[in-house]
Protein backbone atom coordinates (compact mmCIF):
# COMPACT_ATOMS: atom_id res chain seq x y z
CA UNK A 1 -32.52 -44.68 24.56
CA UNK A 2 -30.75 -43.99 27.73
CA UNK A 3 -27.86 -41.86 28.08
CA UNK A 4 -24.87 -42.66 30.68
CA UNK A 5 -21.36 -40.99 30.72
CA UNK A 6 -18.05 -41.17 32.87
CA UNK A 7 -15.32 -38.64 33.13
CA UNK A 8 -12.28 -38.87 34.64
CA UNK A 9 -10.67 -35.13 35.61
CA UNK A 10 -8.41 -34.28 37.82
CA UNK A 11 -8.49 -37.33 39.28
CA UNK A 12 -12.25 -37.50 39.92
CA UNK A 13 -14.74 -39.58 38.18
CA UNK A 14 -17.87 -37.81 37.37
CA UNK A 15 -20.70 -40.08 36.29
CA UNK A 16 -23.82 -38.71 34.87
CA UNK A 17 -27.00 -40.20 32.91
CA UNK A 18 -30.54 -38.97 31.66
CA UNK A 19 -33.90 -39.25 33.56
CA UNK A 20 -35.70 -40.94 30.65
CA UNK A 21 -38.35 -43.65 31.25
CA UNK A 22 -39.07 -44.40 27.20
CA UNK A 23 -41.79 -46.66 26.59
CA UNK A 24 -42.84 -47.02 22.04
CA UNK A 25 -43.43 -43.05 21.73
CA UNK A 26 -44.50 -42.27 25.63
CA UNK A 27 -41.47 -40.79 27.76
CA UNK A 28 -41.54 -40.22 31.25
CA UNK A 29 -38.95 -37.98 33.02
CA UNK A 30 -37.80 -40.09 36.16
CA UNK A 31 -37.10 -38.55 39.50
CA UNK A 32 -34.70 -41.61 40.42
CA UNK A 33 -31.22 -41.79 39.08
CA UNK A 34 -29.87 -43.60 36.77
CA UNK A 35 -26.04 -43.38 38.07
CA UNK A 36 -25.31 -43.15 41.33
CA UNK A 37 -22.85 -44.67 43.89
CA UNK A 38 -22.76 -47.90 45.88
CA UNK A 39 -20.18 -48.36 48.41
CA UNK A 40 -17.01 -47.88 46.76
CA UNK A 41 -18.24 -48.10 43.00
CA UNK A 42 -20.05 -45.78 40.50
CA UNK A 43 -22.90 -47.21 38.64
CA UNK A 44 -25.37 -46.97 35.83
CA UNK A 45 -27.99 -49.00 34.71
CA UNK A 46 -30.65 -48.80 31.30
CA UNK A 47 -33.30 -50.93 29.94
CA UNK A 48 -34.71 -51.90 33.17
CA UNK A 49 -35.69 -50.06 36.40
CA UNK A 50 -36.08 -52.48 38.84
CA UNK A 51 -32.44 -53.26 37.99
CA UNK A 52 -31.67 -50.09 38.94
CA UNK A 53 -33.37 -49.86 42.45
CA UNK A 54 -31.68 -53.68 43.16
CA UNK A 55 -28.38 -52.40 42.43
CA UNK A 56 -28.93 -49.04 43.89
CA UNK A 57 -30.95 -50.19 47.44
CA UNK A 58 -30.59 -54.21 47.87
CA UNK A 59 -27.01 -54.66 45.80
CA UNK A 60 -24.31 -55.12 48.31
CA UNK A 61 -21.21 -55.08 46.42
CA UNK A 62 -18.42 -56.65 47.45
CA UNK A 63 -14.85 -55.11 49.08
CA UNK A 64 -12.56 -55.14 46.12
CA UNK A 65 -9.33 -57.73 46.76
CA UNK A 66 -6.30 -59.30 45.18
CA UNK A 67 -5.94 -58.69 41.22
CA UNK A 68 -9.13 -56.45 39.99
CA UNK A 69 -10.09 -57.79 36.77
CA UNK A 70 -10.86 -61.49 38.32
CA UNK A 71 -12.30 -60.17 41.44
CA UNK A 72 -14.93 -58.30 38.68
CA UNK A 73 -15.46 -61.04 36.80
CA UNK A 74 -15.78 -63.74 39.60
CA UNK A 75 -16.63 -62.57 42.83
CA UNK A 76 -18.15 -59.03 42.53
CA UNK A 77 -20.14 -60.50 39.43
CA UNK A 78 -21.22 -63.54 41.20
CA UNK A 79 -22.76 -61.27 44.26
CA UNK A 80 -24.45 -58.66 41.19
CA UNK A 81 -26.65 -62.29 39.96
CA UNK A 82 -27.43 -63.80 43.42
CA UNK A 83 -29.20 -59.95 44.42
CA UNK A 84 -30.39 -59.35 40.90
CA UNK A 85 -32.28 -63.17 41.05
CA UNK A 86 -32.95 -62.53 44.64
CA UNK A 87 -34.82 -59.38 43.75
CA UNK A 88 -36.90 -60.27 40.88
């Protein structure tokens, strides 16, 4: 099970997640993060940690523009599936 939260306070976002590597009853405390920042965006990941290095090292997201919501769902989603299938 991995853990990942987001706080907004003060007008900061704090982002934070656990260091778990769970495999059946075996767990493995990770030294690389699960949250962490990419250009202008927070992220977390689970389930799967080449995921995480993709969107942490190879991911390069996307300037935001125009009306959020479709520029999430079109373009900044679009460039998230060409690196993840890129990557492996």
């Amino acid at each position: 099970m991995t853990v990942i939260v987001g706080l907004v306070h003060k007008g900061r976002v704090h982002l934070g997640a656990d260091s778990a590597g769970v495999s059946g009853l075996q767990l493995t405390v990770r030294r690389d993060p699960k949250a962490f920042r990419n250009g202008p965006y927070a992220l977390g990941f689970t389930t799967s940690f080449r995921m995480g290095q993709l969107l942490r090292f190879a991911f390069e997201p996307p300037q935001p523009t125009g009306d959020l919501d479709r520029f999430m769902v079109t373009t900044w989603t679009d460039a998230l599936r060409a690196c993840l299938r890129d990557g492996g």
